[in-house]
N, C-alpha and C. Protein backbone atom coordinates (compact mmCIF):
# COMPACT_ATOMS: atom_id res chain seq x y z
N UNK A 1 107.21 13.39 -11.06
CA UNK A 1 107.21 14.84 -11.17
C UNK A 1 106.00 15.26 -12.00
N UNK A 2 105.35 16.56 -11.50
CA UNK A 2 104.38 16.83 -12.22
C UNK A 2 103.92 18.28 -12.25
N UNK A 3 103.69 18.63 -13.56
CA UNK A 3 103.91 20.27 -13.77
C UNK A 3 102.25 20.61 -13.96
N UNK A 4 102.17 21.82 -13.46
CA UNK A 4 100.53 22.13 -13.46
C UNK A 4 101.28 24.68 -13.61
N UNK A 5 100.97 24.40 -14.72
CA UNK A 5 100.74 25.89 -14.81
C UNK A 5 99.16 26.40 -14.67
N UNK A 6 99.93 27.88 -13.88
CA UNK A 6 98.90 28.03 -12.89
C UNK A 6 98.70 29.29 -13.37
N UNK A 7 99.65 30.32 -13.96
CA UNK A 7 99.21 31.80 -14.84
C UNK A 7 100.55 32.02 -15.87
N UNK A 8 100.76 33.07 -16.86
CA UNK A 8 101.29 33.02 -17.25
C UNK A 8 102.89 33.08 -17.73
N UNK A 9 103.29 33.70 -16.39
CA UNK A 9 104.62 33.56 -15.76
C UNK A 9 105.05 32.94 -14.83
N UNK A 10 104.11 31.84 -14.33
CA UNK A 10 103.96 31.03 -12.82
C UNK A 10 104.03 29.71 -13.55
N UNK A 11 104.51 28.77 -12.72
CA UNK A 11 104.55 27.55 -13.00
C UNK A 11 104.29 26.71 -11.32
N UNK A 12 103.62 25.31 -11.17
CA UNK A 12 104.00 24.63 -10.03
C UNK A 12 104.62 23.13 -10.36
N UNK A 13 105.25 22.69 -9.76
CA UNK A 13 105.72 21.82 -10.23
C UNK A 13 105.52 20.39 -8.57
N UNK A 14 105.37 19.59 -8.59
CA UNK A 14 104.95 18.67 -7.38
C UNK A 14 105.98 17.41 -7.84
N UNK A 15 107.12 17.38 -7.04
CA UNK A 15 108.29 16.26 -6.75
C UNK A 15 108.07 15.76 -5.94
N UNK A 16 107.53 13.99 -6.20
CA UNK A 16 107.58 13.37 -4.94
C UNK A 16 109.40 12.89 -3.92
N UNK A 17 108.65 12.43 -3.01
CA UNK A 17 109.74 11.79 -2.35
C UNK A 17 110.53 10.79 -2.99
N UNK A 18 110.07 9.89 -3.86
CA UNK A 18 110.34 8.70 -4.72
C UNK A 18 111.54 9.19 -5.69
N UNK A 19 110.75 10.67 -6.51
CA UNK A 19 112.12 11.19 -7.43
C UNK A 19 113.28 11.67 -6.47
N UNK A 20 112.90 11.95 -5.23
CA UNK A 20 113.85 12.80 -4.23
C UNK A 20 114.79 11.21 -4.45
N UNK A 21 114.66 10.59 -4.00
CA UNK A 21 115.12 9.41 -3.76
C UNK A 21 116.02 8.92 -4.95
N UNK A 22 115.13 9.14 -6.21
CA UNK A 22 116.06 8.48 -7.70
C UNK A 22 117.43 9.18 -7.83
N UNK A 23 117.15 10.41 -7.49
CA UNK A 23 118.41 11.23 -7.64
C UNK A 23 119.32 11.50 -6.29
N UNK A 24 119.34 10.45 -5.50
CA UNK A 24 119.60 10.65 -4.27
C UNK A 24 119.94 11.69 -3.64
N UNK A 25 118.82 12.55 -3.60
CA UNK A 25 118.29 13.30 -2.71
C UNK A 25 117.81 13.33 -1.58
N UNK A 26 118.35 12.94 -0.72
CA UNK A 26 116.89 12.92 0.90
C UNK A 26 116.29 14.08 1.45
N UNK A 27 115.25 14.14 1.92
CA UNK A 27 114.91 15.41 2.22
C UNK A 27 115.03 16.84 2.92
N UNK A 28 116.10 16.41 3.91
CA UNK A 28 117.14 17.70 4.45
C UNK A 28 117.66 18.21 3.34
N UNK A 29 118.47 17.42 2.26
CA UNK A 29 119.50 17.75 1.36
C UNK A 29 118.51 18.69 0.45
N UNK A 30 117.52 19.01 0.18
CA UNK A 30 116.62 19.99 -0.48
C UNK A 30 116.93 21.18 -0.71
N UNK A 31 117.33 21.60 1.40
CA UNK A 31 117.18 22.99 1.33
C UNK A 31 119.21 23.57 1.35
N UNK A 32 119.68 22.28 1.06
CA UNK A 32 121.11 22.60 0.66
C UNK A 32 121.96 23.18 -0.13
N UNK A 33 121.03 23.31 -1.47
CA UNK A 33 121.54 23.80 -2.47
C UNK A 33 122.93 23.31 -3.21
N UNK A 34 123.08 22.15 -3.07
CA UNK A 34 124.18 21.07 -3.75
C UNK A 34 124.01 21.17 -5.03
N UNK A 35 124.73 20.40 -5.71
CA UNK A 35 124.74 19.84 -6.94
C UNK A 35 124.10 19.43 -7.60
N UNK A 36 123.59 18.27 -6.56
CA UNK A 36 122.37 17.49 -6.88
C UNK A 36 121.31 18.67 -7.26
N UNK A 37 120.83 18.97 -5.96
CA UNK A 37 119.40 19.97 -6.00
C UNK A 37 119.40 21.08 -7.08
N UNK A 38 120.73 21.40 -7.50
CA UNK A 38 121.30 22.13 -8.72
C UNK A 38 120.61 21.52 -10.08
N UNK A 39 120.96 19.98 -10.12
CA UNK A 39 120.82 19.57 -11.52
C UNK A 39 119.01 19.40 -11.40
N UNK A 40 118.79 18.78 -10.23
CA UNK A 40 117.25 18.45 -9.96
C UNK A 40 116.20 20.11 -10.71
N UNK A 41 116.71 21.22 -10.17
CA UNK A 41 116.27 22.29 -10.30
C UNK A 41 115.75 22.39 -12.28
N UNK A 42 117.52 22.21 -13.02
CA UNK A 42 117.18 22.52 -13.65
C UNK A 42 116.44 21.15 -15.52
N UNK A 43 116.08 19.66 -14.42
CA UNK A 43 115.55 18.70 -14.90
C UNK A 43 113.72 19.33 -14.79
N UNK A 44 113.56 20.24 -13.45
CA UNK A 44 112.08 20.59 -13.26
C UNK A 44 111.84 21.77 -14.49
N UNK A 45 113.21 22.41 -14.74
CA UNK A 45 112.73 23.61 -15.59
C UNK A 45 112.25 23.04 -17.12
N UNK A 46 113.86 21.95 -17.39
CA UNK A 46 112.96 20.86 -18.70
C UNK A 46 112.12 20.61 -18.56
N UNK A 47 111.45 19.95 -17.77
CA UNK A 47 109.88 19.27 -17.60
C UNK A 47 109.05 20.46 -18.14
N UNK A 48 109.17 21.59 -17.19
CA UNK A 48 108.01 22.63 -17.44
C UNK A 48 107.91 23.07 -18.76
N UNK A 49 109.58 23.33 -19.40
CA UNK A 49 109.27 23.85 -20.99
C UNK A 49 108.70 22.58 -21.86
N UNK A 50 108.98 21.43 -21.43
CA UNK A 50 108.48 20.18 -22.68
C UNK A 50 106.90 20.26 -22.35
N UNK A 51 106.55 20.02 -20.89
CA UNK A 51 105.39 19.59 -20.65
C UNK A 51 103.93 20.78 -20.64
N UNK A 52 104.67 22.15 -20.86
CA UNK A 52 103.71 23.49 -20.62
C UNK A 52 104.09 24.17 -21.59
N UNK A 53 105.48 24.48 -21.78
CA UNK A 53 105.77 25.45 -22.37
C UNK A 53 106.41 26.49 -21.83
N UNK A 54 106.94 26.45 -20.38
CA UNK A 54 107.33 27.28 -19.73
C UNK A 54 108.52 27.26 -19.85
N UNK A 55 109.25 28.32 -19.99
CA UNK A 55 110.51 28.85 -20.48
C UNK A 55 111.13 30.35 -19.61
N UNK A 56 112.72 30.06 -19.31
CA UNK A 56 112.99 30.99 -18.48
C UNK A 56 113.54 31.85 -19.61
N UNK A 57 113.46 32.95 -18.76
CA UNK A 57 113.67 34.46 -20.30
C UNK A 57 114.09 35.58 -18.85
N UNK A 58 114.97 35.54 -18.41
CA UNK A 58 115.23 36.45 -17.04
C UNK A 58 115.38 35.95 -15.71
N UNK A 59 115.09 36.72 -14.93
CA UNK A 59 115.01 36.56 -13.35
C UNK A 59 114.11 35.80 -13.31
N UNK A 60 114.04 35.06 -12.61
CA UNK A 60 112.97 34.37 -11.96
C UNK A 60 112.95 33.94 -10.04
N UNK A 61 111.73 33.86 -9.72
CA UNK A 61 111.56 33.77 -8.40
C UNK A 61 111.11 32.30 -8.08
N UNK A 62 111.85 31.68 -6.96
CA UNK A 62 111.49 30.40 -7.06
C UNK A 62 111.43 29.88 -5.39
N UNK A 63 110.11 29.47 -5.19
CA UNK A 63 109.35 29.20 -3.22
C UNK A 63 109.33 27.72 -3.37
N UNK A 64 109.40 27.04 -2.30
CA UNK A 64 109.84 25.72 -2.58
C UNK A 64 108.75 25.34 -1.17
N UNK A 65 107.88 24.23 -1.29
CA UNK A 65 107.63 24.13 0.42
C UNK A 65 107.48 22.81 0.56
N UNK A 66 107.99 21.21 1.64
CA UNK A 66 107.66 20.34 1.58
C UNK A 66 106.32 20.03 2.11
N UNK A 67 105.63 18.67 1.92
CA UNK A 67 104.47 18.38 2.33
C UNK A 67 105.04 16.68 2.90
N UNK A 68 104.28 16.64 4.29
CA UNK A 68 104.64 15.33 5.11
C UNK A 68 104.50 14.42 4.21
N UNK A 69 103.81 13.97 3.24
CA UNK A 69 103.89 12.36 3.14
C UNK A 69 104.24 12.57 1.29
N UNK A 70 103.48 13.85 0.88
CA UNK A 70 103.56 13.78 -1.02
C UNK A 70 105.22 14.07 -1.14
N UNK A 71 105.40 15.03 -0.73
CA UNK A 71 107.03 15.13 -1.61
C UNK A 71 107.41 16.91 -1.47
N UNK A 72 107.52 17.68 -2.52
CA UNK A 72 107.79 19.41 -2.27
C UNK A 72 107.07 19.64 -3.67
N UNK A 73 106.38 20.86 -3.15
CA UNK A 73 105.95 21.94 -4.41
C UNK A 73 106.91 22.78 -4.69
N UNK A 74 107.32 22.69 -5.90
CA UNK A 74 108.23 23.86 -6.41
C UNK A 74 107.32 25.06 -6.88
N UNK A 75 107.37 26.20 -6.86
CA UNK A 75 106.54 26.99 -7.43
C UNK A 75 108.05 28.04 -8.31
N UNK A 76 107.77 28.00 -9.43
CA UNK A 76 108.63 29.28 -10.47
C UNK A 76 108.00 30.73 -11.34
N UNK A 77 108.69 31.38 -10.96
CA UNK A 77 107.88 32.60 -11.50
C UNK A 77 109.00 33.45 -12.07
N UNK A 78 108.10 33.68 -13.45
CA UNK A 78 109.06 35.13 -14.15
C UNK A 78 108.81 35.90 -13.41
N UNK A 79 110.10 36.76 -13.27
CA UNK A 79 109.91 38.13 -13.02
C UNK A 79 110.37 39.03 -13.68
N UNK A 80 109.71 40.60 -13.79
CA UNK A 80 110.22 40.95 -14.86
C UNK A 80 111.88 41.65 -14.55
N UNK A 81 112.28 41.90 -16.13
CA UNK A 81 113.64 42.05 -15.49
C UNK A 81 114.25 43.58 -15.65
N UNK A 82 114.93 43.95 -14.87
CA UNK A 82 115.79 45.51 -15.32
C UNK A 82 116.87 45.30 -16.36
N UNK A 83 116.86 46.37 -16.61
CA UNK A 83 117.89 46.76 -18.10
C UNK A 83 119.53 45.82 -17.10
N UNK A 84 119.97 45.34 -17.81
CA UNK A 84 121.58 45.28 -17.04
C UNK A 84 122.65 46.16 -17.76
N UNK A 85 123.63 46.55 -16.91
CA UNK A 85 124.46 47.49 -16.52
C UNK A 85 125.33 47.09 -18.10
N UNK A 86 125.62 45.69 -18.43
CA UNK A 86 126.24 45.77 -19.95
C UNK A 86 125.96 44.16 -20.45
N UNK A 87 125.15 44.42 -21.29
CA UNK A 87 124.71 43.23 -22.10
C UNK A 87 125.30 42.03 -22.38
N UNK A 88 126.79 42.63 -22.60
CA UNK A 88 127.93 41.58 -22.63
C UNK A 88 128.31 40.60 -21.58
N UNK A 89 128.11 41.01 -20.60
CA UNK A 89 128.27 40.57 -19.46
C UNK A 89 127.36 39.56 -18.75
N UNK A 90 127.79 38.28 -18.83
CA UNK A 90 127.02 36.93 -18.48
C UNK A 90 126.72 36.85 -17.06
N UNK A 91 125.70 36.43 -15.85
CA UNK A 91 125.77 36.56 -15.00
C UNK A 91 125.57 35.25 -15.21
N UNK A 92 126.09 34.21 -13.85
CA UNK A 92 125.61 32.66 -13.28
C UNK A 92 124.30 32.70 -12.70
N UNK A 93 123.28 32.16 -13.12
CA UNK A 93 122.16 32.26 -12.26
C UNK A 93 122.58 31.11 -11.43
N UNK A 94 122.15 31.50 -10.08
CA UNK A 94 122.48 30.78 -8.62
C UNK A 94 121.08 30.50 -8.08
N UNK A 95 120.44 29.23 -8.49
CA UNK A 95 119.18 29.38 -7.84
C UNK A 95 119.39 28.44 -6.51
N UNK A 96 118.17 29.28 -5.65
CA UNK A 96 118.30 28.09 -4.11
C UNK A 96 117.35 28.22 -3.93
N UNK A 97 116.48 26.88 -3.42
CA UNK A 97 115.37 26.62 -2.81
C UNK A 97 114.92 26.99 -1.24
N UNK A 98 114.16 27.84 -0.99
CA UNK A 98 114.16 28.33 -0.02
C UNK A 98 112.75 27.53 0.69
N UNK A 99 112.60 27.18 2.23
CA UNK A 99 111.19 27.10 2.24
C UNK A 99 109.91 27.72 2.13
N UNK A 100 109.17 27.79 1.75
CA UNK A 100 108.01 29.03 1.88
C UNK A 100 106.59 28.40 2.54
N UNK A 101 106.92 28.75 3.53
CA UNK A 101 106.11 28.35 4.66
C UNK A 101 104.15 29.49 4.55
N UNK A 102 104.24 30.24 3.56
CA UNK A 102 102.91 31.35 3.42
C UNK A 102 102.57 30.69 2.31
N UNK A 103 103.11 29.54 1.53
CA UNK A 103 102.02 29.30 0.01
C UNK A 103 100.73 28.87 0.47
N UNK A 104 99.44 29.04 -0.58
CA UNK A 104 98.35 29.01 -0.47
C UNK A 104 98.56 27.64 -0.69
N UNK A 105 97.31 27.01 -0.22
CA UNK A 105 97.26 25.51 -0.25
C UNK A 105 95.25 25.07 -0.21
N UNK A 106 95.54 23.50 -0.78
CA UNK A 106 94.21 23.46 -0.34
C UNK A 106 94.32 21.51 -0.11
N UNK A 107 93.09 21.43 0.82
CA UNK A 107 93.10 19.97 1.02
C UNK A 107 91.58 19.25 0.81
N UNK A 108 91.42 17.94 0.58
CA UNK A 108 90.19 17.29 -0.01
C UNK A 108 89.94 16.45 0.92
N UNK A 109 88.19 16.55 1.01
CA UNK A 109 87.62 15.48 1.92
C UNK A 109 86.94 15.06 1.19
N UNK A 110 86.61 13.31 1.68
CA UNK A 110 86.03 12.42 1.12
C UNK A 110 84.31 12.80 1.36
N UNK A 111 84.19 12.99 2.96
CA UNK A 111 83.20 13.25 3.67
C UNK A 111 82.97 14.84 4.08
N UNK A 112 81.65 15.24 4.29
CA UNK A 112 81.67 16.36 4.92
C UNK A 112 81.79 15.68 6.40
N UNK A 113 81.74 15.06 7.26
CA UNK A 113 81.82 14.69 7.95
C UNK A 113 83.30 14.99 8.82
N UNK A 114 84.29 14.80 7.90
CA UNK A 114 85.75 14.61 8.11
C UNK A 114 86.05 16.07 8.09
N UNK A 115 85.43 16.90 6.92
CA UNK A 115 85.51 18.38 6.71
C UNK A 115 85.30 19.09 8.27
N UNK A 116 83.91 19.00 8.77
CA UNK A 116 83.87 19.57 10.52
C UNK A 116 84.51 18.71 11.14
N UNK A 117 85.10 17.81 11.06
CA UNK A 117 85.92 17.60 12.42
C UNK A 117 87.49 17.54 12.40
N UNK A 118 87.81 17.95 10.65
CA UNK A 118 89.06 18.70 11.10
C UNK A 118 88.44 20.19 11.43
N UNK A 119 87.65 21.13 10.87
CA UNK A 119 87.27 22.20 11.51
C UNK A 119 87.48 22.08 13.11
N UNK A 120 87.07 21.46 13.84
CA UNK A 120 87.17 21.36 14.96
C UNK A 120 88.26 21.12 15.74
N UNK A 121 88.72 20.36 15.41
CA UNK A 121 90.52 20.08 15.70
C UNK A 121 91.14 21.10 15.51
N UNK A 122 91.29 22.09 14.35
CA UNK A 122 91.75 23.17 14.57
C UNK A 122 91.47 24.55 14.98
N UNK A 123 89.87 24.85 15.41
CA UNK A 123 89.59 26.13 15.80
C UNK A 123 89.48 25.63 17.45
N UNK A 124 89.67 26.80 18.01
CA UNK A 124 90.04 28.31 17.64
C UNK A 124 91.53 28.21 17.88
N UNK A 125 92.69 27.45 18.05
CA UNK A 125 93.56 27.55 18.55
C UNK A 125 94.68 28.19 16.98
N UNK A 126 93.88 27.79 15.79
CA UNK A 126 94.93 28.40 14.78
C UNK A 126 93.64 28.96 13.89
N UNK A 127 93.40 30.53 14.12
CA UNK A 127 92.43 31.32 12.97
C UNK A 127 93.45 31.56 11.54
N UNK A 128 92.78 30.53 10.67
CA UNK A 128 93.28 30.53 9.60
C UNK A 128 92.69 30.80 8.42
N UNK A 129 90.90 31.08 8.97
CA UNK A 129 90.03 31.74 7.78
C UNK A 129 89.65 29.86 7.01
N UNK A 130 90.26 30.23 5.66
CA UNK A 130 89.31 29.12 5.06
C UNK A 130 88.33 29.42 4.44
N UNK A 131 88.51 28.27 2.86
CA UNK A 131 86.98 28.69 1.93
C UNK A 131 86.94 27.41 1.74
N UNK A 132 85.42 27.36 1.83
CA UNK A 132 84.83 25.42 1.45
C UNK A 132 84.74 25.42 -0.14
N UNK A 133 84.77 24.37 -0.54
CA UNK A 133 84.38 24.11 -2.11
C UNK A 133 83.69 22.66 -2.27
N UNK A 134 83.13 22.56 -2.90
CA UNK A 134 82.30 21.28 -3.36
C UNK A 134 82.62 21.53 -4.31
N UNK A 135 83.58 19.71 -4.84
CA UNK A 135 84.35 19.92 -6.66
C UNK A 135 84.53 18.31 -6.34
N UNK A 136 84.13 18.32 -7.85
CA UNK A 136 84.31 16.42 -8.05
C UNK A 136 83.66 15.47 -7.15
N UNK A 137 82.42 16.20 -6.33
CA UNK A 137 82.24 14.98 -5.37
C UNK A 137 83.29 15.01 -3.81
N UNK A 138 84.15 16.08 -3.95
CA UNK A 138 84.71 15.81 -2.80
C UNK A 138 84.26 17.24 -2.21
N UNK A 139 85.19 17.62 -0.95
CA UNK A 139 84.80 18.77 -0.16
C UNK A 139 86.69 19.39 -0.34
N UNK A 140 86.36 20.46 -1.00
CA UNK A 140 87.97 20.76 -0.32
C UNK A 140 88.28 22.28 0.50
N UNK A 141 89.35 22.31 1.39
CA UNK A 141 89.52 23.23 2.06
C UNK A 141 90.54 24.15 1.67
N UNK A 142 90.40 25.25 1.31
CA UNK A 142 91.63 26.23 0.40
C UNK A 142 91.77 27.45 1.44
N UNK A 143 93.61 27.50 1.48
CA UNK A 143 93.82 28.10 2.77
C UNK A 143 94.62 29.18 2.23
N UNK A 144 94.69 30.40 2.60
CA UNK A 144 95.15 31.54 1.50
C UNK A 144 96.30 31.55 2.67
N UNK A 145 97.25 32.03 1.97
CA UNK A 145 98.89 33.17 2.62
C UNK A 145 98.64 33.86 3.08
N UNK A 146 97.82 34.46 3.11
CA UNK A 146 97.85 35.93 3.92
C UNK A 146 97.06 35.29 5.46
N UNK A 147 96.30 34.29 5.26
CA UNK A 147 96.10 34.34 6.89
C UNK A 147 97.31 33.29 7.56
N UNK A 148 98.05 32.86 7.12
CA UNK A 148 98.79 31.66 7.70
C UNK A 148 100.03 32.44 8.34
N UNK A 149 100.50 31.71 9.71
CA UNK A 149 101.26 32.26 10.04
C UNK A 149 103.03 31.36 10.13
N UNK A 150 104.22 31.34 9.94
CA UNK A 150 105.04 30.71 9.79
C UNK A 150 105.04 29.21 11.18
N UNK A 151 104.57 29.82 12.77
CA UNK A 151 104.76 28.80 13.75
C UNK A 151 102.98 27.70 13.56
N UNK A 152 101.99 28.13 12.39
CA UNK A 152 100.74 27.60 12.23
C UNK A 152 100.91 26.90 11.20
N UNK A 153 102.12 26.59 10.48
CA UNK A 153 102.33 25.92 9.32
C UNK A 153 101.82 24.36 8.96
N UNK A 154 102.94 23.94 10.15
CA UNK A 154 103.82 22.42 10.39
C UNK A 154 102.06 22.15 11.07
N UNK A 155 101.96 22.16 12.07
CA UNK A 155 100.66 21.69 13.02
C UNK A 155 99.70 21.75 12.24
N UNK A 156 99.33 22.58 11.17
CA UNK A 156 97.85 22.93 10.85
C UNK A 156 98.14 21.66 9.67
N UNK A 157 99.27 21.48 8.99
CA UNK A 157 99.24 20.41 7.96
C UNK A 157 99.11 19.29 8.74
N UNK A 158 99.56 18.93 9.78
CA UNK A 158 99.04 17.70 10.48
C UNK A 158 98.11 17.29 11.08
N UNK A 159 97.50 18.28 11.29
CA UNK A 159 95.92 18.28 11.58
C UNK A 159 95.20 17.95 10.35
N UNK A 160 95.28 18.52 9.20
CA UNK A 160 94.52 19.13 8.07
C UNK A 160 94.63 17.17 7.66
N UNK A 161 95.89 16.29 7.86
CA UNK A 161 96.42 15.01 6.72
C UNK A 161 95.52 13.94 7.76
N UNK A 162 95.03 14.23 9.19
CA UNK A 162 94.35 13.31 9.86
C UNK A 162 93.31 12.88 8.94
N UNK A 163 92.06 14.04 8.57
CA UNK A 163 90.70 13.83 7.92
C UNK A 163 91.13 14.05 6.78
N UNK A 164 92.14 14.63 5.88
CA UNK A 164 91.98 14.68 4.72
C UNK A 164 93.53 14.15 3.62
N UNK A 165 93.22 14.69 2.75
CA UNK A 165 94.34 14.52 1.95
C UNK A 165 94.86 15.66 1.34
N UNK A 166 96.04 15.94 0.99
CA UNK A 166 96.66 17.59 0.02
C UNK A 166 96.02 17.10 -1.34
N UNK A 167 95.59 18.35 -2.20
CA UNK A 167 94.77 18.63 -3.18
C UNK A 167 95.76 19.22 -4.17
N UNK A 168 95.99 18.94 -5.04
CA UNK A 168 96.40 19.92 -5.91
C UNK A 168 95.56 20.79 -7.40
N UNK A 169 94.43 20.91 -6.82
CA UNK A 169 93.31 21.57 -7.56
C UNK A 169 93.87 22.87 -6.87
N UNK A 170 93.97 23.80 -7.83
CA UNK A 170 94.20 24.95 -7.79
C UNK A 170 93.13 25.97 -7.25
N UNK A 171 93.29 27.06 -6.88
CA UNK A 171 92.17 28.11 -6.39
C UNK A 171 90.93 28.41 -7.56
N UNK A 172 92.54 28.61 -8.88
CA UNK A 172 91.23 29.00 -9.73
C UNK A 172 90.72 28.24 -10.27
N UNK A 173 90.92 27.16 -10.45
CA UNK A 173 89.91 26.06 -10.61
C UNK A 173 88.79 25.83 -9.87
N UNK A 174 88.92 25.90 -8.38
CA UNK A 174 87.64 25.63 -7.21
C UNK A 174 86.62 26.80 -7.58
N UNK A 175 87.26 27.80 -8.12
CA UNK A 175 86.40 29.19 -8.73
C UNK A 175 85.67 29.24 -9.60
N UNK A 176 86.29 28.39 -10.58
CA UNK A 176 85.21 28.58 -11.71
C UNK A 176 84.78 27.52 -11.60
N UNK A 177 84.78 26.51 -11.26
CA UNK A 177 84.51 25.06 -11.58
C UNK A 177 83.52 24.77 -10.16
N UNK A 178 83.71 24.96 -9.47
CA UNK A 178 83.58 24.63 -7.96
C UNK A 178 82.61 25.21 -7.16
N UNK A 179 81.69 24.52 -6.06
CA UNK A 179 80.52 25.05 -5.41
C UNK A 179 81.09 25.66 -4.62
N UNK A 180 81.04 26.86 -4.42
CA UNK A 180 81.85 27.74 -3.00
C UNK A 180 80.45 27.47 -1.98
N UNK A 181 81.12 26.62 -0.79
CA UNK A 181 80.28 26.31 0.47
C UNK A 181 80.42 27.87 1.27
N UNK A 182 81.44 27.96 1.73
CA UNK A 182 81.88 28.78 2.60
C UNK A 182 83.07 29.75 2.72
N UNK A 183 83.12 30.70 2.59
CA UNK A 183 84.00 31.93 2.08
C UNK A 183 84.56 32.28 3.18
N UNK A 184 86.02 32.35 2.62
CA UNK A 184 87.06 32.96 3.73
C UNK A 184 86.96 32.73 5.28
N UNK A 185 86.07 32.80 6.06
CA UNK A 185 86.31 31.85 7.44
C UNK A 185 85.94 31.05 7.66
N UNK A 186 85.78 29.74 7.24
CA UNK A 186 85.19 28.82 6.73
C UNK A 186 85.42 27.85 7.87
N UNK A 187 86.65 27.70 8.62
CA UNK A 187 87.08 26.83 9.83
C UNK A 187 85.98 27.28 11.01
N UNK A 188 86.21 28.74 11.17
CA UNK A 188 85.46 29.52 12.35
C UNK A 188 83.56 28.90 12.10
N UNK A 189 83.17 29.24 10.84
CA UNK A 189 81.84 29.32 11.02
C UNK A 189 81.68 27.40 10.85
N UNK A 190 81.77 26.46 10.28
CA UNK A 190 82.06 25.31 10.54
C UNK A 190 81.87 24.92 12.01
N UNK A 191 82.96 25.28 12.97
CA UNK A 191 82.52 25.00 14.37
C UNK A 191 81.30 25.88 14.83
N UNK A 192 80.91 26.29 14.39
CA UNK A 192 79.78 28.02 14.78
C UNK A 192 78.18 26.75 14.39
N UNK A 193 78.51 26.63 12.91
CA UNK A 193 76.89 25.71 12.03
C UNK A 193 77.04 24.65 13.02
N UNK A 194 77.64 23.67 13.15
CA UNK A 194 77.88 22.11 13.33
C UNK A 194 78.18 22.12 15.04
N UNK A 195 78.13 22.73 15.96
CA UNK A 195 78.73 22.73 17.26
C UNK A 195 78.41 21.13 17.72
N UNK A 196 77.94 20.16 16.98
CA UNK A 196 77.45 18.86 17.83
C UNK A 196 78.61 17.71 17.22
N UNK A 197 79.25 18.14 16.18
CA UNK A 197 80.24 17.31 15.80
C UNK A 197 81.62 17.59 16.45
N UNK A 198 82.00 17.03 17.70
CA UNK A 198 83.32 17.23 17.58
C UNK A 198 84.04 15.83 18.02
């Protein structure tokens, strides 16, 4: 398990398959909302307050999405909260993991090489935009929510795990830290520069 805060009411948290497994969890049983995934939930919230500092104080919003071979991103977020109706009054927080098939994501190539010819594999059949980054020596591909569509999810990650690998370098990290190659349609113009690689 591994916690990476990302702003100041946001947390991500990355569970492999392996912990899915310690706590016998399999990966259907995720989106079940059992017992298990109950106690699992709130072993990720320990982690986050020991390992960040993150601490629940209200409502919170919580997107869950698996990845084929790493395991699931948990993502947790304060939200802020309304006055309640009488102070005295304890509510059960009921959390459930839902999938969230729109989180932003990004993936790393070894090669630019591998970079255009997943470009190619996936245009034009899924316009998903795309920004290049040059960070650490690698190439990575960062794919925003707002262009992704729920039936471009599943396919575009299996395309994306042929040439590359999932990244968990954050956006704003590739921002400040990071050579921006190519901004926001980055798949499209890729096949557009390179038309001899496919």
């Amino acid at each position: 398990m591994r916690v990476e805060r990302i702003a100041k009411d946001k947390v991500r948290i990355f569970v492999s398959y392996d912990d899915l497994e310690e706590r016998g969890i399999d990966r259907d049983e995720i989106w079940k909302n059992g017992r298990k995934v109950q106690e699992l939930f709130w072993d990720i919230m320990e982690t986050a307050y020991t390992e960040v500092g993150f601490e629940i104080a209200g409502p919170i919003a919580v997107e869950a999405f698996t990845m084929p071979t790493e395991g699931v991103v948990v993502i947790v977020t304060r939200v802020p909260s309304l006055p309640a109706p009488d102070e005295d009054e304890e509510e059960e927080m009921d959390v459930e993991l839902t999938p969230d098939v729109f989180s932003s994501f990004a993936f790393a190539f070894e090669d630019f090489e591998d970079v255009v010819r997943a470009a190619h594999a996936i245009w034009p059949n899924y316009d998903v935009g795309g920004t290049l980054y040059e960070y650490k020596g690698k190439y990575h591909l960062y794919f925003d929510e707002d262009r992704l569509a729920e039936e471009d999810y599943d396919p575009l990650w299996a395309l994306l795990h042929e040439f590359g690998e999932f990244s968990d370098t954050t956006y704003a990290v590739l921002e400040e830290y990071g050579n921006c190659i190519l901004r926001d349609n980055a798949i499209a113009d890729l096949v557009r520069l390179f038309p001899l690689y496919i």
